[in-house]
C-alpha atoms as a PDB file:
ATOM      1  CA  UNK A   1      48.624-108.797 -58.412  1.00  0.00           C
ATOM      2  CA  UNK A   2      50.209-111.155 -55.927  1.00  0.00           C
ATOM      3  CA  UNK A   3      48.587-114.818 -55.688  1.00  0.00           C
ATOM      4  CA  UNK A   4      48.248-114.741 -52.168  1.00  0.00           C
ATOM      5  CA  UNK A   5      47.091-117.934 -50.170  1.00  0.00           C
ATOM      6  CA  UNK A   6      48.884-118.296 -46.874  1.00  0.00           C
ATOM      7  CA  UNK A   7      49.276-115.233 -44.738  1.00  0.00           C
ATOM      8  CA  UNK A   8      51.643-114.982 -41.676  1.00  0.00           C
ATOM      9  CA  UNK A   9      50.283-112.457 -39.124  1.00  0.00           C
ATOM     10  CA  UNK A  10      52.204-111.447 -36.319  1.00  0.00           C
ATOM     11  CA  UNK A  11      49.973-110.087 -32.937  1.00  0.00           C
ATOM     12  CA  UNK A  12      50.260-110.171 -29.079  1.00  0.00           C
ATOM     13  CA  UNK A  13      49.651-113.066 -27.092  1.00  0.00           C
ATOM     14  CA  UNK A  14      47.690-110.556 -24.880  1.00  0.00           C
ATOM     15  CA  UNK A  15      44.235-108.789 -25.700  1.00  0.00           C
ATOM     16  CA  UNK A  16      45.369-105.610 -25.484  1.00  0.00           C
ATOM     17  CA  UNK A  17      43.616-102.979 -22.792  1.00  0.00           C
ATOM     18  CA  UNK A  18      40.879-102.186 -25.319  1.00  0.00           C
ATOM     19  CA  UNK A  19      38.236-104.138 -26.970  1.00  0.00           C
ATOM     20  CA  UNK A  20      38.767-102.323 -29.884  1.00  0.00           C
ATOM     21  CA  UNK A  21      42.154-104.415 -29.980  1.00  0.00           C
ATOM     22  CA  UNK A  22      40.060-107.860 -30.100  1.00  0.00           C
ATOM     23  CA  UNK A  23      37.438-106.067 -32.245  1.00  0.00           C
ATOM     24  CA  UNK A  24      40.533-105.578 -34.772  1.00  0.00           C
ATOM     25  CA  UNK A  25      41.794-109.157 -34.589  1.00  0.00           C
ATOM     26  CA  UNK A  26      37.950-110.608 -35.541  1.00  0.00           C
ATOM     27  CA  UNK A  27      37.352-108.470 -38.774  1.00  0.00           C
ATOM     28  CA  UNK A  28      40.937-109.260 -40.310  1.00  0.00           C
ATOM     29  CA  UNK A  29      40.027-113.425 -39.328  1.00  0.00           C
ATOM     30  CA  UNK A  30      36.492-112.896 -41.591  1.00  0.00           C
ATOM     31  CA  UNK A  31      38.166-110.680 -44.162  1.00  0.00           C
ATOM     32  CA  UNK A  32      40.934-113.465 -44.199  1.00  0.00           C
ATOM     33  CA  UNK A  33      37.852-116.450 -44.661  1.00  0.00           C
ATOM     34  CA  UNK A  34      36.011-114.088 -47.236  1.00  0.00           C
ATOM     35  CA  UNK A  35      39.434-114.113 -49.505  1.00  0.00           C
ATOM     36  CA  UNK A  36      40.288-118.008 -48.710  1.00  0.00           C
ATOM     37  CA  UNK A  37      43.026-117.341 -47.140  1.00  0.00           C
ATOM     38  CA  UNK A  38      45.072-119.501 -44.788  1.00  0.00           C
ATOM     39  CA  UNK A  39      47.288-118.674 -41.657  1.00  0.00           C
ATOM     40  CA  UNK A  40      50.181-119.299 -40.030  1.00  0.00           C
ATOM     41  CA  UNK A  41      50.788-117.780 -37.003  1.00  0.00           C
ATOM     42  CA  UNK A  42      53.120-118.289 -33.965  1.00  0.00           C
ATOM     43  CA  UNK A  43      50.898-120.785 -32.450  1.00  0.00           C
ATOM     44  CA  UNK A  44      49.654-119.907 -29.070  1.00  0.00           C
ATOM     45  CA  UNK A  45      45.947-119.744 -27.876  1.00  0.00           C
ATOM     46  CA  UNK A  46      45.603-116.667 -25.513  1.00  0.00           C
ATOM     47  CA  UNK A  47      45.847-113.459 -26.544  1.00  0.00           C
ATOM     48  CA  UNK A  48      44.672-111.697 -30.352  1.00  0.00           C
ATOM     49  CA  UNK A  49      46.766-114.731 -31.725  1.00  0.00           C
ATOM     50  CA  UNK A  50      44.269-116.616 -30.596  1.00  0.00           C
ATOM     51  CA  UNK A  51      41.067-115.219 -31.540  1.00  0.00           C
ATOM     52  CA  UNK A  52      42.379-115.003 -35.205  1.00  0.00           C
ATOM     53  CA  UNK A  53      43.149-118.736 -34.685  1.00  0.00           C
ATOM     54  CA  UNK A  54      40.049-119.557 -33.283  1.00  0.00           C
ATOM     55  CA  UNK A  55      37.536-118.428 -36.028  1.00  0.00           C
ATOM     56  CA  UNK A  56      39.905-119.083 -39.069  1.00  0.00           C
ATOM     57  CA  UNK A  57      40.093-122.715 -37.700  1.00  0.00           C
ATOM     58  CA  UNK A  58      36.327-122.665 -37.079  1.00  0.00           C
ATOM     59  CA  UNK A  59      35.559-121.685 -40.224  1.00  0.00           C
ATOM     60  CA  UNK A  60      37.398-124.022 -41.873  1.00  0.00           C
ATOM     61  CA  UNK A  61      39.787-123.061 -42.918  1.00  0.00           C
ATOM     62  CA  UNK A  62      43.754-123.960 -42.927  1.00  0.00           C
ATOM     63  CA  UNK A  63      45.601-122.996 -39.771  1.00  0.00           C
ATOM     64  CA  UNK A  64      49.628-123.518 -39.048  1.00  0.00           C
ATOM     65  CA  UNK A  65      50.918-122.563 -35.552  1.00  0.00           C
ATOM     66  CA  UNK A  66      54.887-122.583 -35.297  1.00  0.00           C
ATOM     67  CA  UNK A  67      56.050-122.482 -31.376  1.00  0.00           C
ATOM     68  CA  UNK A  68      59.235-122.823 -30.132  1.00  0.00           C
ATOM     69  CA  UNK A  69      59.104-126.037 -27.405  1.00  0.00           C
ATOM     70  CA  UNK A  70      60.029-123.156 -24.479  1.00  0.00           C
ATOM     71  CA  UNK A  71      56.843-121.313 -25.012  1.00  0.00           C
ATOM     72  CA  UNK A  72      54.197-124.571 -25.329  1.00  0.00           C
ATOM     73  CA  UNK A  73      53.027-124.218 -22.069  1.00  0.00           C
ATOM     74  CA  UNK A  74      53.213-120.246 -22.026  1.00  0.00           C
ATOM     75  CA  UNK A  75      51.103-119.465 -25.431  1.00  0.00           C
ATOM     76  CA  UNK A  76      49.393-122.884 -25.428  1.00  0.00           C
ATOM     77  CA  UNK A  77      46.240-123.133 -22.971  1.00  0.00           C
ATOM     78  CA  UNK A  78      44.544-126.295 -23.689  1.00  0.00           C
ATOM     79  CA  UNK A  79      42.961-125.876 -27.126  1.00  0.00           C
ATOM     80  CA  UNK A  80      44.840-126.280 -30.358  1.00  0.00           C
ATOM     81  CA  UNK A  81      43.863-124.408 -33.838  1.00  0.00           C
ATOM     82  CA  UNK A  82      44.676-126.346 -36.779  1.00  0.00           C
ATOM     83  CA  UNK A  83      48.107-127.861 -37.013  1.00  0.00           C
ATOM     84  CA  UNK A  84      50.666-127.577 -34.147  1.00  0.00           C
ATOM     85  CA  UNK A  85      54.311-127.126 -35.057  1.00  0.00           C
ATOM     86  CA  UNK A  86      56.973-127.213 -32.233  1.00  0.00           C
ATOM     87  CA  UNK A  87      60.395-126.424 -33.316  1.00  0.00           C
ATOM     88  CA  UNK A  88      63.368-125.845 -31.149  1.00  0.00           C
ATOM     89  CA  UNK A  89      64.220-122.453 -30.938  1.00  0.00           C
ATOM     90  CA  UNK A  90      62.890-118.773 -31.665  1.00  0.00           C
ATOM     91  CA  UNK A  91      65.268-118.229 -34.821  1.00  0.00           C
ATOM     92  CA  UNK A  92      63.769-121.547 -36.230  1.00  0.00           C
ATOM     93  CA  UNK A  93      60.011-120.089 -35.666  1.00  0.00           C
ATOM     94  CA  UNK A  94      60.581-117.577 -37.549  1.00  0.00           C
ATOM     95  CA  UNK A  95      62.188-118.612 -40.205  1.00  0.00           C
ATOM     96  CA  UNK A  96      59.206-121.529 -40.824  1.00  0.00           C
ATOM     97  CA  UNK A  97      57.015-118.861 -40.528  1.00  0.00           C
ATOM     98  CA  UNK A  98      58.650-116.246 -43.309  1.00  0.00           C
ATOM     99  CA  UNK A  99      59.042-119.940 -45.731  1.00  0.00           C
ATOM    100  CA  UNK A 100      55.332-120.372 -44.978  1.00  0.00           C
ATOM    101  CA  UNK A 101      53.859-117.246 -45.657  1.00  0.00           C
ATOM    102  CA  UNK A 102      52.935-115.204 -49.188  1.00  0.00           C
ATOM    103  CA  UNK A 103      52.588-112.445 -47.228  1.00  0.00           C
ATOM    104  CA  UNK A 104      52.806-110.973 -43.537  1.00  0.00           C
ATOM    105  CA  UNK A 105      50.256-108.701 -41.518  1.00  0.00           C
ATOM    106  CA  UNK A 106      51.410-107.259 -38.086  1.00  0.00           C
ATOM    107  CA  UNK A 107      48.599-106.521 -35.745  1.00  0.00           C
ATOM    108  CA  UNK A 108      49.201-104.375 -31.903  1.00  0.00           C
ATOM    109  CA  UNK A 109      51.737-106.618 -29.929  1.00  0.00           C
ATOM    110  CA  UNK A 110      54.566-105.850 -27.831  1.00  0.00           C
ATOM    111  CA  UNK A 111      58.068-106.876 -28.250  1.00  0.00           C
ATOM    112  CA  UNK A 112      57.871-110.487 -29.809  1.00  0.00           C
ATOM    113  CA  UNK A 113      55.605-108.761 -32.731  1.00  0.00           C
ATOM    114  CA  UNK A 114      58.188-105.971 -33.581  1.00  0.00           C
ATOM    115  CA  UNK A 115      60.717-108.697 -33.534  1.00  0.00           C
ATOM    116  CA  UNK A 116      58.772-110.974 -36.074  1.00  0.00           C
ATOM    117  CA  UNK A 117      57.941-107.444 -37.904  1.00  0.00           C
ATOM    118  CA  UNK A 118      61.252-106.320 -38.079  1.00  0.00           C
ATOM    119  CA  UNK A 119      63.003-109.595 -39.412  1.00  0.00           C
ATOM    120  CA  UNK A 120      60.459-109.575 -41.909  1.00  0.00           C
ATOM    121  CA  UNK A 121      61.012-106.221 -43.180  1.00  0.00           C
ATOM    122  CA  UNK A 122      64.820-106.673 -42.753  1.00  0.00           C
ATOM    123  CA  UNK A 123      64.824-109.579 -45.165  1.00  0.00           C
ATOM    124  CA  UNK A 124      62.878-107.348 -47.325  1.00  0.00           C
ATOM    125  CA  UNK A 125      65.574-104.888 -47.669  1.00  0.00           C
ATOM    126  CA  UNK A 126      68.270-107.173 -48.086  1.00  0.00           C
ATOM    127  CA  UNK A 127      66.412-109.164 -51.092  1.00  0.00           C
ATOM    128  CA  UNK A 128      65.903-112.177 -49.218  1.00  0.00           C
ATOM    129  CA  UNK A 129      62.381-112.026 -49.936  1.00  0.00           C
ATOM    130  CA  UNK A 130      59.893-109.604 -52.021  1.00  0.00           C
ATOM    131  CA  UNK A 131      56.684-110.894 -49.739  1.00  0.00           C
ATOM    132  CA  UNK A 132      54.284-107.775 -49.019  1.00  0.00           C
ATOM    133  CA  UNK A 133      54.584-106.721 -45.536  1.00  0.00           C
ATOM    134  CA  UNK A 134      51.447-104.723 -43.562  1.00  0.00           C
ATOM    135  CA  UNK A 135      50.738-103.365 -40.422  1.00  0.00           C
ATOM    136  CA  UNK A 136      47.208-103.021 -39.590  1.00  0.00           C
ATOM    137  CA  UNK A 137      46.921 -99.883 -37.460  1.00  0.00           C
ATOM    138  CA  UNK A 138      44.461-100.527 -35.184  1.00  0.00           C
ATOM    139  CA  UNK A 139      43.693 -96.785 -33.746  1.00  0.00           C
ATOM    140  CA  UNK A 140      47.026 -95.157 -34.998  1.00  0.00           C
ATOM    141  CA  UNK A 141      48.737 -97.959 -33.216  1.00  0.00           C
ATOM    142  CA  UNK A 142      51.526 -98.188 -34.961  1.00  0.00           C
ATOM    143  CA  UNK A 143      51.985 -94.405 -35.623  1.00  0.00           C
ATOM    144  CA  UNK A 144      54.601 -93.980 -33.528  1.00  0.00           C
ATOM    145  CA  UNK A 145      56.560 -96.620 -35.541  1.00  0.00           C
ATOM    146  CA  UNK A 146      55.837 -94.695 -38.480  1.00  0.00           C
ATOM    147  CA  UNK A 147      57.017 -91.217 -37.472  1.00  0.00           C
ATOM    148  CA  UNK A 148      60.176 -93.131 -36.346  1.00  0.00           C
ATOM    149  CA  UNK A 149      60.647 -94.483 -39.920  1.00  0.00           C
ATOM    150  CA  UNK A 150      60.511 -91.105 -41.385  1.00  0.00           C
ATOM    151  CA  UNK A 151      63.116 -89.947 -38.546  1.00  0.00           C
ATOM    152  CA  UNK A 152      65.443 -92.531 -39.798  1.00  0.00           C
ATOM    153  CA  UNK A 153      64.609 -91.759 -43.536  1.00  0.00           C
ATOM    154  CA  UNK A 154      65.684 -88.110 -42.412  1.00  0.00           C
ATOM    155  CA  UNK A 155      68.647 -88.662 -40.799  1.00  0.00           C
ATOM    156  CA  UNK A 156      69.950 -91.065 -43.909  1.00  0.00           C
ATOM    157  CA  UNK A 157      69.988 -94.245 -41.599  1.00  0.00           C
ATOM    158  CA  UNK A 158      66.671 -95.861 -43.918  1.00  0.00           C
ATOM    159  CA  UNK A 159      66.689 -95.422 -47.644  1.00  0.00           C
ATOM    160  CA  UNK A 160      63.386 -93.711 -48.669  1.00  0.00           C
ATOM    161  CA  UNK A 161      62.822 -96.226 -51.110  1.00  0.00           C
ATOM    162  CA  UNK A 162      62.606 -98.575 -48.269  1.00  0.00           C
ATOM    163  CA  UNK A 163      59.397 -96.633 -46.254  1.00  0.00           C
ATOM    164  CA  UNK A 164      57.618 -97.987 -48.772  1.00  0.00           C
ATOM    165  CA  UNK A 165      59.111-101.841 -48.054  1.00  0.00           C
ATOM    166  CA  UNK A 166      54.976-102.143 -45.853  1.00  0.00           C
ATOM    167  CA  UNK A 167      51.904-101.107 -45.954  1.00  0.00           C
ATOM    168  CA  UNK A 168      49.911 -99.396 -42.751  1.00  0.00           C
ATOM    169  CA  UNK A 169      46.479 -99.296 -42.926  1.00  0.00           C
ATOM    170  CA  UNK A 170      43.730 -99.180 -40.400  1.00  0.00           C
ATOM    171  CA  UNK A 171      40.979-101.380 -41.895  1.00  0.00           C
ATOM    172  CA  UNK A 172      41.855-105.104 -42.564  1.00  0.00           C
ATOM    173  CA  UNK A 173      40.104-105.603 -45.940  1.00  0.00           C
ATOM    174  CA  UNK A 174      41.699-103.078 -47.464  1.00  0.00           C
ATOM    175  CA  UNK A 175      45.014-103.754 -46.131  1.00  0.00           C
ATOM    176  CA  UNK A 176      44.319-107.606 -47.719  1.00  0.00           C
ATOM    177  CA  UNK A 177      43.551-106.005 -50.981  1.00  0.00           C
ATOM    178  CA  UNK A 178      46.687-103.191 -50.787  1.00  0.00           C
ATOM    179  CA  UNK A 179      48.991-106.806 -49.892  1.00  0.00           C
ATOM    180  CA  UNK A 180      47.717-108.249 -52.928  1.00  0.00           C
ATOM    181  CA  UNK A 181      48.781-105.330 -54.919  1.00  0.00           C
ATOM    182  CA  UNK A 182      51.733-105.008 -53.721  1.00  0.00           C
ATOM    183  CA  UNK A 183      54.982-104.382 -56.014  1.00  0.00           C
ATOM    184  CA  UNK A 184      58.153-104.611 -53.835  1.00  0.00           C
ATOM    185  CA  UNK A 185      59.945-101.007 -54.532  1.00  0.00           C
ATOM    186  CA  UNK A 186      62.742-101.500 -57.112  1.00  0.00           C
ATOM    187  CA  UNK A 187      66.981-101.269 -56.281  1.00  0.00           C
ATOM    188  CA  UNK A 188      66.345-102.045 -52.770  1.00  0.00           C
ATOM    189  CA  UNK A 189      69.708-103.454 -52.317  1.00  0.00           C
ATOM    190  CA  UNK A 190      71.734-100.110 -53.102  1.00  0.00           C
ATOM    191  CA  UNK A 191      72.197 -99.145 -49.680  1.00  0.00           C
ATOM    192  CA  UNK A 192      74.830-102.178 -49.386  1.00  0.00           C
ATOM    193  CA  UNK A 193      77.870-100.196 -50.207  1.00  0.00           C
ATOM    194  CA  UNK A 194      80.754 -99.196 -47.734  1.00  0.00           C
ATOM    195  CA  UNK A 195      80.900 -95.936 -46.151  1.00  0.00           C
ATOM    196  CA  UNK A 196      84.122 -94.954 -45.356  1.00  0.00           C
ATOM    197  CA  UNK A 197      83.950 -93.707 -41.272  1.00  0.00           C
END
């Protein structure tokens, strides 16, 4: 079992089209409270990063924003969840963010999450860090993402011991309790040997 206190979760800084979106982002704050877990997040109040912010903080318990100084007045509308961390550039946010967490969850988001997902998992494969990585899939969300990893498993471009690198799972408590499981899959640096062209 992983000891899991802090975890990072990556989600738009938009609501989504559907409620179901916001719906999503309100059961994984109170699964997060029931657990005593903390968050760090990328800081911004609008959008589902800031309804998990909002009742985590209001429920006391901890909350860590990291936000690059270029997005204060973007993600930032007036109210402030917890502590506040501006650092200079996007590279720097998440890299706190990675150091911070025991763990990351990606919720729906656009671009900016599947960067933040993508490091993480990334870092993953290279060894950097063994942290278990999930993707809550709101509605099949993030199916598309999955067919595309076992595309790339196919065509030899992933290793298939690295599929297994997250976690997708619909309902946030059980994707809190599969995290804590978690074993990181064994060898995953193997893949770093040169191909001839």
């Amino acid at each position: 079992m992983n000891k899991l206190q802090t975890i990072c979760v990556y989600c738009g800084s938009s609501l989504g089209d559907e409620k179901y979106f916001r719906s999503a982002a309100q059961s994984l704050a109170h699964a997060m409270i029931e657990r005593k877990l903390e968050l760090v997040y990328g800081g911004g109040s609008v959008g589902l990063m800031g309804v998990i912010a909002k009742i985590m903080h209001e429920n006391g318990r901890r909350v860590t924003g990291i936000i690059p100084s270029a997005l204060m007045l973007k993600e930032v509308v007036e109210t402030v969840y917890g502590e506040l961390i501006e650092v200079s550039t996007m590279h720097e946010r998440k890299a706190s963010m990675v150091q911070q967490a025991d763990a990351f969850i990606a919720m729906p988001g656009g671009f900016g999450t599947l960067d933040e997902l993508f490091e993480a998992i990334t870092w993953a494969q290279l060894g950097i860090h063994k942290k278990p990585i999930g993707l809550l899939n709101v509605r099949g969300y993030f199916d598309p993402l999955l067919a595309w990893t076992e595309q790339a498993v196919a065509h030899g471009f992933v290793r298939p011991n690295h599929r297994h690198l997250f976690i997708a799972e619909e309902d946030p408590a059980a994707l809190l309790d599969q995290l804590a499981a978690y074993e990181a899959p064994e060898n995953v640096m193997k893949w770093l040997k040169i191909e001839q062209a």
